[in-house]
Protein backbone atom coordinates (compact mmCIF):
# COMPACT_ATOMS: atom_id res chain seq x y z
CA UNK A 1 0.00 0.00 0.00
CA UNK A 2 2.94 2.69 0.76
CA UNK A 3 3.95 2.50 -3.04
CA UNK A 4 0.70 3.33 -4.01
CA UNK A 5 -1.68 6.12 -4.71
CA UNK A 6 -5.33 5.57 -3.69
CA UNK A 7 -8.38 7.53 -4.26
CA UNK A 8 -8.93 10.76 -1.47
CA UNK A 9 -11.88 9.11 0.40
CA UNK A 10 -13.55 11.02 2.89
CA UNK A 11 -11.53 9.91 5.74
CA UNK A 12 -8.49 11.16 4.50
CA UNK A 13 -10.09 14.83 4.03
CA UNK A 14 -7.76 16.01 7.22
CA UNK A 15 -4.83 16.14 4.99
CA UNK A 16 -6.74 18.89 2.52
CA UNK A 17 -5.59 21.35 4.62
CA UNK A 18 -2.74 22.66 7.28
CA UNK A 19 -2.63 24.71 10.26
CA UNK A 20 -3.18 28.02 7.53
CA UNK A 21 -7.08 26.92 7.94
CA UNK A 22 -6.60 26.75 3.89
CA UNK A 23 -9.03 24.01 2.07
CA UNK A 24 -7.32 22.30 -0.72
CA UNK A 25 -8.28 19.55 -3.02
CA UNK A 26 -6.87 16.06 -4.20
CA UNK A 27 -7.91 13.26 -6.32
CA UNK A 28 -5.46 10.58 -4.59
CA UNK A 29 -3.02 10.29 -1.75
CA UNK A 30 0.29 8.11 -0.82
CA UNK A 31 2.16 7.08 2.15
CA UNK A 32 5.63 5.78 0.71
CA UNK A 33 7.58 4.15 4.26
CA UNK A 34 10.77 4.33 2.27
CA UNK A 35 12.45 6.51 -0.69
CA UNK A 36 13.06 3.86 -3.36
CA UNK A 37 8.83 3.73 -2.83
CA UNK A 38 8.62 7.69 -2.82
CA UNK A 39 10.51 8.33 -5.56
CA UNK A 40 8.71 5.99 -8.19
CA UNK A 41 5.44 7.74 -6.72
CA UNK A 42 7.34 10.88 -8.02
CA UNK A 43 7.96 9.30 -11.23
CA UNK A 44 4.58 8.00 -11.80
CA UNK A 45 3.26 11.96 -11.43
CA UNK A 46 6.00 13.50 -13.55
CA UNK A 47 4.69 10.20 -16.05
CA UNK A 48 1.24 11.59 -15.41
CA UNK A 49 1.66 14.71 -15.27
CA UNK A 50 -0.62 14.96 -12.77
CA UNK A 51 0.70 17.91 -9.82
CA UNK A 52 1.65 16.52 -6.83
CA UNK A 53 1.60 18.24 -3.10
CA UNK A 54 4.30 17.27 -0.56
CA UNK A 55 3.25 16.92 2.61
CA UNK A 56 4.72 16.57 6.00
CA UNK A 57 2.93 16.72 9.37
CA UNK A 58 0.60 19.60 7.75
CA UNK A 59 1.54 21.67 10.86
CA UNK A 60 2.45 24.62 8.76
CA UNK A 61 0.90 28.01 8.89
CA UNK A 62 1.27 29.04 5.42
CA UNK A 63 -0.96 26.70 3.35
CA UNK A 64 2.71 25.24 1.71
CA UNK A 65 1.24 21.57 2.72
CA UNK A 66 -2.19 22.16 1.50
CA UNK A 67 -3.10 20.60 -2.29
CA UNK A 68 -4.21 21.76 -5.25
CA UNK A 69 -5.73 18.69 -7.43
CA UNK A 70 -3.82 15.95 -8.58
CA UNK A 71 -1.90 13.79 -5.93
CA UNK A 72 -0.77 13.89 -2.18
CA UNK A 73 2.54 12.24 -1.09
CA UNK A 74 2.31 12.32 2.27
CA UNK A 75 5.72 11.42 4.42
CA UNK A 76 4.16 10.16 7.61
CA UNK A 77 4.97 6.76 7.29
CA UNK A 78 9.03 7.79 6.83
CA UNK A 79 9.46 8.41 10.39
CA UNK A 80 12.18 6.31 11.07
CA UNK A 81 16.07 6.71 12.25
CA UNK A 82 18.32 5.54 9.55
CA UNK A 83 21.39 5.77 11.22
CA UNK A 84 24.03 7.01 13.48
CA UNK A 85 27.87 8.08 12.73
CA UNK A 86 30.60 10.08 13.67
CA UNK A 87 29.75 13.11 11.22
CA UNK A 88 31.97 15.88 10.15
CA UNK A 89 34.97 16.98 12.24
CA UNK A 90 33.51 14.21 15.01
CA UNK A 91 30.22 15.92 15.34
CA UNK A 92 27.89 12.69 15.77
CA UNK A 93 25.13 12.70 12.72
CA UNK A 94 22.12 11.15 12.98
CA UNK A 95 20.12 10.35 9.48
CA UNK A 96 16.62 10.17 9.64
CA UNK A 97 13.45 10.28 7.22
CA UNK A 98 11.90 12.89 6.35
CA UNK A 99 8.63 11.93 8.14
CA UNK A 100 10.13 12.21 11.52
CA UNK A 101 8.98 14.59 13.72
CA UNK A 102 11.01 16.56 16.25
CA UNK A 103 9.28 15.10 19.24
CA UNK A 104 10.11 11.38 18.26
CA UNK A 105 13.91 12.34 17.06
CA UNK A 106 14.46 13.83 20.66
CA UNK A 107 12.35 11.01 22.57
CA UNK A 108 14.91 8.50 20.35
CA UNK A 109 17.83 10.40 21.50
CA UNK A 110 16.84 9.94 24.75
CA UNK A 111 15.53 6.52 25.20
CA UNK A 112 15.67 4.39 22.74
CA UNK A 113 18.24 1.88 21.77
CA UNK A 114 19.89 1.87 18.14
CA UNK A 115 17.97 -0.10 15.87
CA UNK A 116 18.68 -3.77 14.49
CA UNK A 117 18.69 -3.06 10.83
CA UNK A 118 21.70 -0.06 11.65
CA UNK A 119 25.35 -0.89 10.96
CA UNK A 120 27.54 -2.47 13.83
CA UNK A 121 29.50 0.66 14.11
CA UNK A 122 26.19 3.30 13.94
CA UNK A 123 25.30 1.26 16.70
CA UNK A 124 28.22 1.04 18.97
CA UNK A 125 28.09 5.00 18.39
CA UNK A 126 24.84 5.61 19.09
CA UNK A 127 25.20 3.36 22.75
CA UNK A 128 28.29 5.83 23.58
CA UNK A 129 26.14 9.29 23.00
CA UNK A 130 22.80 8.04 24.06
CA UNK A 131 21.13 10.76 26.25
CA UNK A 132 23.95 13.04 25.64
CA UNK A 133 22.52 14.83 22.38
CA UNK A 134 20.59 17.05 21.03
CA UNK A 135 19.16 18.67 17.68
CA UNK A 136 20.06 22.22 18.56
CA UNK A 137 17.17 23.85 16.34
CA UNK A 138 14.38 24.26 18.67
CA UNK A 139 11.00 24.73 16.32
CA UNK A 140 8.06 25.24 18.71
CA UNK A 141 6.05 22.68 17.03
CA UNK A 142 7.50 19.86 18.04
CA UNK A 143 5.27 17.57 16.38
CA UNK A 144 6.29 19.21 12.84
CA UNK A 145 8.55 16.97 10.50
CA UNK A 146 11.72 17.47 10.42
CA UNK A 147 11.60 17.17 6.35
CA UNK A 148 8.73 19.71 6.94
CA UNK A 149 11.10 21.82 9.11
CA UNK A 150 13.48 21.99 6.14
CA UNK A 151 11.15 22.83 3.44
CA UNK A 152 10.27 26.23 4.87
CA UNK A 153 13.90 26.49 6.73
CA UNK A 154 12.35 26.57 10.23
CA UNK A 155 14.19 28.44 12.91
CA UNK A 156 12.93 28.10 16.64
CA UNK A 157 13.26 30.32 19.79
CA UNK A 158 16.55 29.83 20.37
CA UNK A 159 17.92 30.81 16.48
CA UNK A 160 19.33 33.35 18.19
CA UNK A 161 23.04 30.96 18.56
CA UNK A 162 21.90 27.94 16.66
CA UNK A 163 20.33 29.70 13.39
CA UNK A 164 17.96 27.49 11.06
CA UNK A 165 17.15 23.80 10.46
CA UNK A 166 19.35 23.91 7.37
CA UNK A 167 21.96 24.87 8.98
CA UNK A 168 22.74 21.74 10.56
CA UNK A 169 21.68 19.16 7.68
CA UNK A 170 25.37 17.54 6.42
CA UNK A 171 23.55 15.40 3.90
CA UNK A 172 19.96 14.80 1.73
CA UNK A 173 18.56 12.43 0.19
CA UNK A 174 16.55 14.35 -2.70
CA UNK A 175 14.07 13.22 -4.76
CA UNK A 176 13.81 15.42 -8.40
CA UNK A 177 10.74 15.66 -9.64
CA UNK A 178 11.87 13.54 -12.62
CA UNK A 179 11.89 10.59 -9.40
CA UNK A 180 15.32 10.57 -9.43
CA UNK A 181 17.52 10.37 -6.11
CA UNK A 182 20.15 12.41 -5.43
CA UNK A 183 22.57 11.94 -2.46
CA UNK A 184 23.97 15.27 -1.61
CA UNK A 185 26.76 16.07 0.59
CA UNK A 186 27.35 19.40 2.45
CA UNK A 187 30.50 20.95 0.49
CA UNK A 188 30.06 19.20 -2.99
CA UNK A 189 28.17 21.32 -4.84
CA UNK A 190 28.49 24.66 -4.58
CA UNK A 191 27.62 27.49 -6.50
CA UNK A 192 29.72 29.84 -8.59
CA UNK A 193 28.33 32.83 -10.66
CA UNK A 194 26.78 30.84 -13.07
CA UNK A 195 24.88 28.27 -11.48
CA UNK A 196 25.91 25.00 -9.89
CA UNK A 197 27.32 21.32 -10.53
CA UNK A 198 24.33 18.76 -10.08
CA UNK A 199 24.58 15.20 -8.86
CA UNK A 200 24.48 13.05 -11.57
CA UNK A 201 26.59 15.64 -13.78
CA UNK A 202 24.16 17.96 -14.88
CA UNK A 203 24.44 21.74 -14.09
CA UNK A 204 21.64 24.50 -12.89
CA UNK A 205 22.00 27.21 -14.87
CA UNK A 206 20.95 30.63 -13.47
CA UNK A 207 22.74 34.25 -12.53
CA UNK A 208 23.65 33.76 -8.67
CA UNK A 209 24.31 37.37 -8.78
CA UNK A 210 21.51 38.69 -8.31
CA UNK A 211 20.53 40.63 -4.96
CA UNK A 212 17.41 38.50 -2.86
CA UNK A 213 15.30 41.57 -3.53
CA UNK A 214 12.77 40.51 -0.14
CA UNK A 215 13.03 36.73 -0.70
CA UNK A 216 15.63 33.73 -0.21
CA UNK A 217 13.40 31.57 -1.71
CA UNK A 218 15.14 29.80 -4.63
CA UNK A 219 18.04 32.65 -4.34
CA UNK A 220 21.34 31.32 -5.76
CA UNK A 221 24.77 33.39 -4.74
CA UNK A 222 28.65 32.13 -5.58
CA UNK A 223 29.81 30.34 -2.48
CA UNK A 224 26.17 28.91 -1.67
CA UNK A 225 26.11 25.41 -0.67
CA UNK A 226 23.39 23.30 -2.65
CA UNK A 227 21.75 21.84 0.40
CA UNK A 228 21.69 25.20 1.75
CA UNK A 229 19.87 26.18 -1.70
CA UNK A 230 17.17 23.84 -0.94
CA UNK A 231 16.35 24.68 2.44
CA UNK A 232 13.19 26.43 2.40
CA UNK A 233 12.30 25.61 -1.38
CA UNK A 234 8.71 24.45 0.44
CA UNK A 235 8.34 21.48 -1.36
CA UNK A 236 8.46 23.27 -4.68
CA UNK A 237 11.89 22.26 -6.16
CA UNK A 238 11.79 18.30 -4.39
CA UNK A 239 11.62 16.41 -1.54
CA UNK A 240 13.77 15.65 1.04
CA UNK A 241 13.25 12.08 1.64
CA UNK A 242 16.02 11.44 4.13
CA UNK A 243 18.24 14.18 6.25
CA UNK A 244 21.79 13.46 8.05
CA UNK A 245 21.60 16.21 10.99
CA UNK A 246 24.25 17.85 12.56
CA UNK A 247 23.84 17.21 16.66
CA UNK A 248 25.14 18.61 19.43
CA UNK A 249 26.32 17.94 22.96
CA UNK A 250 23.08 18.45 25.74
CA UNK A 251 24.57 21.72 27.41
CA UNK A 252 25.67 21.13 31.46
CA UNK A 253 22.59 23.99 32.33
CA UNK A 254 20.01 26.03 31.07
CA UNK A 255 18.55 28.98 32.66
CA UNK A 256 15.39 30.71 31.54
CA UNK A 257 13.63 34.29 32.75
CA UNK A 258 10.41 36.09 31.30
CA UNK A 259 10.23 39.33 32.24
CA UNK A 260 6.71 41.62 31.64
CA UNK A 261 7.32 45.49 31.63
CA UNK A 262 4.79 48.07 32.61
CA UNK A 263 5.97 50.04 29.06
CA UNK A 264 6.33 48.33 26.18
CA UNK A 265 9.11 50.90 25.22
CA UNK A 266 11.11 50.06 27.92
CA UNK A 267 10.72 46.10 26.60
CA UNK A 268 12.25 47.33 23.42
CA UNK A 269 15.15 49.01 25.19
CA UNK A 270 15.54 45.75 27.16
CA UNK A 271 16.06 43.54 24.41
CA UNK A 272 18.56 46.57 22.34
CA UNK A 273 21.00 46.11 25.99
CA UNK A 274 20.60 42.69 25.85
CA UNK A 275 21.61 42.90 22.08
CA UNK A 276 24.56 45.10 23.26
CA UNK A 277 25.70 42.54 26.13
CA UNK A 278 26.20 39.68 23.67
CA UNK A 279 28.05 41.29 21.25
CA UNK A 280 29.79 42.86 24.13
CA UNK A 281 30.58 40.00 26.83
CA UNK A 282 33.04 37.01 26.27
CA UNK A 283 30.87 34.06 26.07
CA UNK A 284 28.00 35.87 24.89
CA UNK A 285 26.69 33.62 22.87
CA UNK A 286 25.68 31.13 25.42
CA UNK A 287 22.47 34.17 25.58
CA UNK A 288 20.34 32.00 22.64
CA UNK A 289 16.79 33.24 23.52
CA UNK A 290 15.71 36.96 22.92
CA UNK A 291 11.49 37.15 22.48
CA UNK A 292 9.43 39.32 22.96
CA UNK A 293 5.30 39.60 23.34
CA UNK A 294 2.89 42.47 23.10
CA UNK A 295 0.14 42.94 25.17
CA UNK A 296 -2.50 42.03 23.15
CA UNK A 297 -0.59 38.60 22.61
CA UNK A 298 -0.48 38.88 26.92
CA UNK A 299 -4.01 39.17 27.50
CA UNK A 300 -5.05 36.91 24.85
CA UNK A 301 -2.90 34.16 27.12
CA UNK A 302 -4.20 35.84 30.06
CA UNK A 303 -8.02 35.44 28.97
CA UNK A 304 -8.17 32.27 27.18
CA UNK A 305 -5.37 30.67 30.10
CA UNK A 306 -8.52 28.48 31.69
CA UNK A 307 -9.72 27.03 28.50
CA UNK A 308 -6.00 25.16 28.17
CA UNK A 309 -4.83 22.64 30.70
CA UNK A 310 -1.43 23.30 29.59
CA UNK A 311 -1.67 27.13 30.07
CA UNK A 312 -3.51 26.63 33.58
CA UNK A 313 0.07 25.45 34.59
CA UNK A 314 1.62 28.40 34.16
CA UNK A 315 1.92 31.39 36.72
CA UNK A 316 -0.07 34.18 36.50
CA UNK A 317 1.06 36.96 34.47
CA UNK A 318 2.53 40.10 36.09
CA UNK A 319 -0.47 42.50 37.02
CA UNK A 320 -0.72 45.46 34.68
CA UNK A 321 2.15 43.91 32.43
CA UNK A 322 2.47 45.88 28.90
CA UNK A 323 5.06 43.57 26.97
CA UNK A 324 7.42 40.77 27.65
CA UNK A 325 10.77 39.67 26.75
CA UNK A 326 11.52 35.99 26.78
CA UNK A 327 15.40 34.72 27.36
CA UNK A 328 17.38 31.61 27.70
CA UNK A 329 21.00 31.10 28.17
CA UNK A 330 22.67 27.84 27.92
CA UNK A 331 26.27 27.17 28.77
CA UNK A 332 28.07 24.01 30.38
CA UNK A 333 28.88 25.78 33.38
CA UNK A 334 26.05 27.27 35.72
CA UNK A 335 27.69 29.50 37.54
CA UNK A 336 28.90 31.55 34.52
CA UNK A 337 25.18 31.30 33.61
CA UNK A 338 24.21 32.84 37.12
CA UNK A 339 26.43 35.52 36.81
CA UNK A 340 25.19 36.41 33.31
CA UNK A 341 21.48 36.19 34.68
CA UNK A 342 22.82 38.40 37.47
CA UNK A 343 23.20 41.04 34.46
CA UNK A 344 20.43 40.67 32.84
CA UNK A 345 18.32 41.04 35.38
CA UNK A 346 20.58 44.46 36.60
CA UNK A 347 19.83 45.61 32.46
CA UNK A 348 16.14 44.43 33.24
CA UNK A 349 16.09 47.20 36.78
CA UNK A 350 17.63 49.86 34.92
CA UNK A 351 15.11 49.25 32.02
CA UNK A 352 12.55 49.85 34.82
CA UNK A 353 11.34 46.34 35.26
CA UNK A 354 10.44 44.75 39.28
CA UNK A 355 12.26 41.94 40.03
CA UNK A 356 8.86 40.45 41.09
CA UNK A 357 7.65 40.83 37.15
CA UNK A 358 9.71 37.86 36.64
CA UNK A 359 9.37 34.05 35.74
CA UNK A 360 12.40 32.23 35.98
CA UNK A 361 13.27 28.83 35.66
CA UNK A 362 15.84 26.38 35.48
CA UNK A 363 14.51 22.44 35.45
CA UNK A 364 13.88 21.03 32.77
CA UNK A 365 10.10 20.84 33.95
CA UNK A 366 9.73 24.53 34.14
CA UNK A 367 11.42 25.32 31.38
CA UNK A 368 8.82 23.13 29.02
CA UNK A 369 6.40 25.39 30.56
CA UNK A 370 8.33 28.58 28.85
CA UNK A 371 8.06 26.39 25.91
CA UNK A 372 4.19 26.10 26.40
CA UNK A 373 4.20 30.21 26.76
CA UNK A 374 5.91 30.46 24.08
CA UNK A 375 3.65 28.08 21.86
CA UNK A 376 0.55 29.82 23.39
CA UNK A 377 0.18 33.46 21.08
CA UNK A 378 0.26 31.50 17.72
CA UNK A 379 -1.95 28.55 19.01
CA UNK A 380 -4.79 30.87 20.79
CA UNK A 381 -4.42 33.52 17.76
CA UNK A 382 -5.61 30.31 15.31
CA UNK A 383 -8.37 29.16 18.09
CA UNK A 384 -9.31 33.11 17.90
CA UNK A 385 -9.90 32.59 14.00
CA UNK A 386 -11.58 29.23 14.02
CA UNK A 387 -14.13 31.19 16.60
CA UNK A 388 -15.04 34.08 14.33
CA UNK A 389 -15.32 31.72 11.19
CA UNK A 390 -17.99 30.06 12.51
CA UNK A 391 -19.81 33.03 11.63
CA UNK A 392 -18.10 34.18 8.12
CA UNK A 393 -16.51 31.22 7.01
CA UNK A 394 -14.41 33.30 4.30
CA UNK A 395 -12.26 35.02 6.94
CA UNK A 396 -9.00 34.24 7.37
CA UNK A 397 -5.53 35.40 9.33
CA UNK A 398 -3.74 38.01 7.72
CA UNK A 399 -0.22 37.07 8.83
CA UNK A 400 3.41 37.83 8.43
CA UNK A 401 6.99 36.79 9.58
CA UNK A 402 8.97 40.32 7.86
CA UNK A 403 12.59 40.20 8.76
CA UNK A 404 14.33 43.88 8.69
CA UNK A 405 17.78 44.81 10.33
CA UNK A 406 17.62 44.16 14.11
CA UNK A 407 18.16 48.03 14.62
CA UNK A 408 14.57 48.45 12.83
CA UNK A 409 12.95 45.71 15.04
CA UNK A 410 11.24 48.50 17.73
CA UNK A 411 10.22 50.97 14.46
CA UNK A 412 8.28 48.38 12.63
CA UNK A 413 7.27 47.06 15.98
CA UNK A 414 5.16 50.14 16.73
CA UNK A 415 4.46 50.68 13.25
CA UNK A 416 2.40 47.27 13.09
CA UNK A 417 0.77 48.56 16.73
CA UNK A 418 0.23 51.95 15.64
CA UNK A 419 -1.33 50.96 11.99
CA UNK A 420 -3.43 48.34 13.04
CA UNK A 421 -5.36 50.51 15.93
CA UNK A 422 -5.68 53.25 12.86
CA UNK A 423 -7.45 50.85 10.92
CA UNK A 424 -9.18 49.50 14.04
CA UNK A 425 -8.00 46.28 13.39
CA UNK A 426 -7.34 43.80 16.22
CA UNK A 427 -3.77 42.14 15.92
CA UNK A 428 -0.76 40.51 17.50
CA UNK A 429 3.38 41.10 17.48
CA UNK A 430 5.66 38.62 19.19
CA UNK A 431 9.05 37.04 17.85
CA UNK A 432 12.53 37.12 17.78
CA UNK A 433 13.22 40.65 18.47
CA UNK A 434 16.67 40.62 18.89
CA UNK A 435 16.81 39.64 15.05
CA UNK A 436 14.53 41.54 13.66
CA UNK A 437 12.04 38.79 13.19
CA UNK A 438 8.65 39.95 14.19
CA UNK A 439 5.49 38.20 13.82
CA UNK A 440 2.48 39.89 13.35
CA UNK A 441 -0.78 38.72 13.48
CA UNK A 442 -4.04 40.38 12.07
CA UNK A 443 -7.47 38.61 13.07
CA UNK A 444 -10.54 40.89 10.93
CA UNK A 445 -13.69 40.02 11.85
CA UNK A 446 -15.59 41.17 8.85
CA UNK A 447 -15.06 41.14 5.16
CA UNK A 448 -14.08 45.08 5.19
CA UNK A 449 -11.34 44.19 7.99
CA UNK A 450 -10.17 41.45 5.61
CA UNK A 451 -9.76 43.84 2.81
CA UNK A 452 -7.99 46.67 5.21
CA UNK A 453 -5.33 43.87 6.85
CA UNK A 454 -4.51 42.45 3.63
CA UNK A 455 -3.68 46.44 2.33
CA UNK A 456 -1.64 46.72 5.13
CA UNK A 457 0.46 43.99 5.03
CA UNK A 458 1.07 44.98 1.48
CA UNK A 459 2.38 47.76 2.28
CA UNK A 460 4.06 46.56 5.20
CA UNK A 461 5.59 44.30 2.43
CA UNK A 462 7.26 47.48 0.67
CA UNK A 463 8.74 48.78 3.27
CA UNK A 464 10.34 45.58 4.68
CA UNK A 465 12.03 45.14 1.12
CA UNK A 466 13.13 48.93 0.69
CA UNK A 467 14.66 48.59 4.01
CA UNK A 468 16.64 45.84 2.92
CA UNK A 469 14.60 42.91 4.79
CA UNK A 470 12.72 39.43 4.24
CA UNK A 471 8.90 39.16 3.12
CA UNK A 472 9.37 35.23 4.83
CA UNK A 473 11.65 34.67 7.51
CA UNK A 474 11.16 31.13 8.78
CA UNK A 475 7.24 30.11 7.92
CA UNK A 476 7.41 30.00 4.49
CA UNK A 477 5.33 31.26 1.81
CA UNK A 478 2.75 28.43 0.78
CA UNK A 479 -0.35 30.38 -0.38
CA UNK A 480 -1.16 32.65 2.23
CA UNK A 481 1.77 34.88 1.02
CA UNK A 482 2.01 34.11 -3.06
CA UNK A 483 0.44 37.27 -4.05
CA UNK A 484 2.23 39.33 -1.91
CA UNK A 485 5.63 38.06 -3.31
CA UNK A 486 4.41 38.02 -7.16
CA UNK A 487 3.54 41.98 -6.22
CA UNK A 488 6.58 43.16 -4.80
CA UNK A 489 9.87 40.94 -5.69
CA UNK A 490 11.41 42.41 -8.58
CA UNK A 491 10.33 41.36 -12.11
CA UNK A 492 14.10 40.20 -12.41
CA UNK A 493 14.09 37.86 -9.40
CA UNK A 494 10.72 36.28 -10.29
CA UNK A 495 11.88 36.03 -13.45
CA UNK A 496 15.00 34.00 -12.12
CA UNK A 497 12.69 31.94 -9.91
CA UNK A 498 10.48 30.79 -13.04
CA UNK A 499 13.85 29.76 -14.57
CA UNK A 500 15.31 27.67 -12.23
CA UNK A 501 11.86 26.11 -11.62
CA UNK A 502 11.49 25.61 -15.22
CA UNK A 503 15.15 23.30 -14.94
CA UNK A 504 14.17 21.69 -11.55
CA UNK A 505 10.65 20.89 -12.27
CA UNK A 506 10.22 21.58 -16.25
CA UNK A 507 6.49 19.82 -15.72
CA UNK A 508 5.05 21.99 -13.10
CA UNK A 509 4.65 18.81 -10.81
CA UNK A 510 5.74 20.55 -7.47
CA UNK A 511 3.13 23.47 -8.37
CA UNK A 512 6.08 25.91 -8.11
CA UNK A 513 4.66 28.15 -10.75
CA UNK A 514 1.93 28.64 -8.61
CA UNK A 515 4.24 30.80 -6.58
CA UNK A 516 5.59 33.33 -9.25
CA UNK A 517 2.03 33.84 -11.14
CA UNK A 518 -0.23 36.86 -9.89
């Protein structure tokens, strides 16, 4: 059964659609458990003809997972550890499927012995790191797919030190969407100012000189590694059927603080010192964690708190609190950590903070409750929407993850505040402040409110890319945010997207085109 397609009955009608609250469409729909079986599904498509949607755990906000006709390969059932080796420079290197989500890759790391069907040696490994590793890219779904993770080129709360899920991949196993399988090795191909050297000896031809112009998406540059090419291609240029990740030793300790300002300004200031510190400090890296929440994001936790057994475990938030700023530092040894905290939490007085307004937490218990907080803003925001569709279905969240220079975070920060209540729209900002990787979250509750979000993140839009930043920063752009990238890229990068799309998937299988037609 995994190495065939069969017809989209009504019970599989949960995989038309992803966390975006997009409804898609599909004729038939695969689970391949291997890639020798997902790749001659691939084949029998690009045979076909017939467009075929990649899809993961479908916890994606974006819409990338959700189908448009045609066929759905779906990678659940390749959710299995491959293997287990030394890696590069002794870095242990775990391979897994694509399928696998976060939660089970850390749960093997942690308990499980290696498997049968491994090599003697991945196994002997594997028994000397057990319960000593870690994937250091934290995404805050952590039932997402790892495969999933690296379509869109996922970064988590702590990106801060450990960057993006592609970061850490040493190796793919790709599947083209002519079927064919193509082992890739970080450091083989690379590209020059041309293009770049293909497994199997053909060549992608494109001009890597050309500036992003808002969007990394399919953007080649001389140096670029391959795999690093792919990450965040969204399922659009192939799939990655099996990933060798880069892992990392569990640090000794890990301390993390919330603390909620009376001012949001002075939250901004906060997280502009704690900016300054790291750059500053010897060992400031071990500071991975710098987020920040705005009220309305607060009181939406606040409010909706009782309806979530999860959130009922937290502590209450800080009376009268106007923002937050979320931070973790990890280090192997704890009393550097406490001495860092120490400052911090000196930066956090001066800033005008109470040492009361503080969460803090250090177990690894109460720090999966900052991890629950953290979770909470996008989770209740999408419980906020399913609430007011009930009443006009057509609504949906107007949404955006802009990246601009760090020292524009606190501008477009109260420019999203300050244009929203002008339009009397109700909306959300939370992210990674300290990179300039802002989240914000529009809920209209009427068609006209629709209309009025949607104009202002276009315009938001223009002045992310005139300022030099990123329409997508880590979620991707599925369908949510097509139009807004065939609008405002330049007609020279779209038209270097519809070439190398045209080369990697000459049929349209992937539904790339999709992403560069208005």
């Amino acid at each position: 059964m995994g190495g065939e397609f069969i017809a989209a009955a009504p019970s599989y009608l949960s995989y038309f659609h992803d966390e975006s609250r997009l409804e898609g469409r599909a004729d038939y729909i695969a689970f391949p458990e291997d890639t020798g079986q997902a790749a001659a599904l691939i084949r029998r498509a690009a045979a076909e003809k017939i467009r075929l949607a990649i899809q993961g755990a479908r916890t994606g906000i974006s819409g990338g997972a959700v189908p448009n006709g045609g066929f759905i390969l779906s990678s659940e059932r390749m959710s299995r550890p491959l293997g287990f080796s030394p890696g590069h420079g002794n870095v242990p290197s775990l391979r897994v499927q694509g399928g696998m989500s976060f939660e089970a890759m850390g749960n093997f790391l942690i308990q499980s012995s290696p498997l049968d069907d491994w090599d003697p040696e991945d196994r002997s490994f594997f028994r000397e790191w057990r319960r000593k590793l870690r994937f250091p890219p934290n995404p805050t779904e952590t039932t997402a797919s790892i495969g999933g993770a690296f379509a869109c080129n996922a970064r988590g709360p702590n990106s801060l030190r450990w960057g993006s899920v592609g970061d850490h991949v040493r190796g793919l196993a790709w599947i083209t969407a002519a079927g064919e399988i193509w082992r890739i090795e970080r450091g083989r191909y690379r590209f020059d100012g041309g293009g770049c050297p293909l497994p199997g000896g053909s060549r992608l031809s494109c001009d890597a000189a050309l500036p992003a112009g808002g969007s990394l998406f399919l953007h080649p540059r001389p140096g670029l590694d391959l795999i690093d090419f792919l990450a965040g291609s969204e399922g659009v240029a192939g799939f990655a059927a099996e990933l060798s990740l880069e892992l990392r030793e569990l640090p000794a300790a890990v301390w993390g603080v919330i603390f909620f300002f009376r001012q949001d300004g002075a939250a901004i200031g906060f997280a502009e010192s704690l900016s300054r510190w790291r750059e500053r400090i010897p060992g400031g890296e071990a500071l991975s964690t710098v987020e920040y929440y705005d009220r309305p994001s607060l009181e939406l936790i606040r409010t909706l708190a009782p309806q979530s057994a999860a959130l009922r475990r937290l502590p209450p938030i800080a009376p009268g609190a106007d923002a937050a700023i979320h931070v973790e530092l990890e280090g192997d040894d704890p009393d550097d950590l406490e001495a860092m905290l120490a400052e911090h939490l000196e930066l956090f007085l001066a800033a005008g903070g109470r040492e009361d307004d503080t969460w803090a937490a250090a177990s690894s218990a109460e720090l999966e409750k900052f991890r629950i907080f953290r979770h909470a803003a996008p989770e209740l925001i999408n419980m906020e929407l399913d609430r007011l569709r009930r009443e006009l279905p057509e609504l949906r969240k107007t949404a955006a993850d802009f990246a601009v220079p760090s020292r524009l975070a606190g501008f477009y920060r109260e420019t999203y505040r300050r244009e929203m209540a002008e339009a009397g729209l109700r909306g959300f900002v939370f992210g990674h402040i300290a990179e300039g990787r802002l989240h914000v979250n529009i809920l209209p509750e009427s068609a006209g409110e629709l209309r009025r979000s949607r104009a202002l993140l276009d315009r938001w839009a223009a002045s992310v890319i005139e300022d030099g930043g990123l329409l997508a920063a880590e979620n991707g752009i599925g369908r949510l945010k097509r139009d807004i990238l065939c609008r405002r890229l330049p007609p020279a990068r779209l038209a270097q997207i519809r070439s190398i799309l045209r080369e990697l998937d000459p049929h349209g299988i992937f539904g790339g085109f999709e992403l560069t037609e208005g």
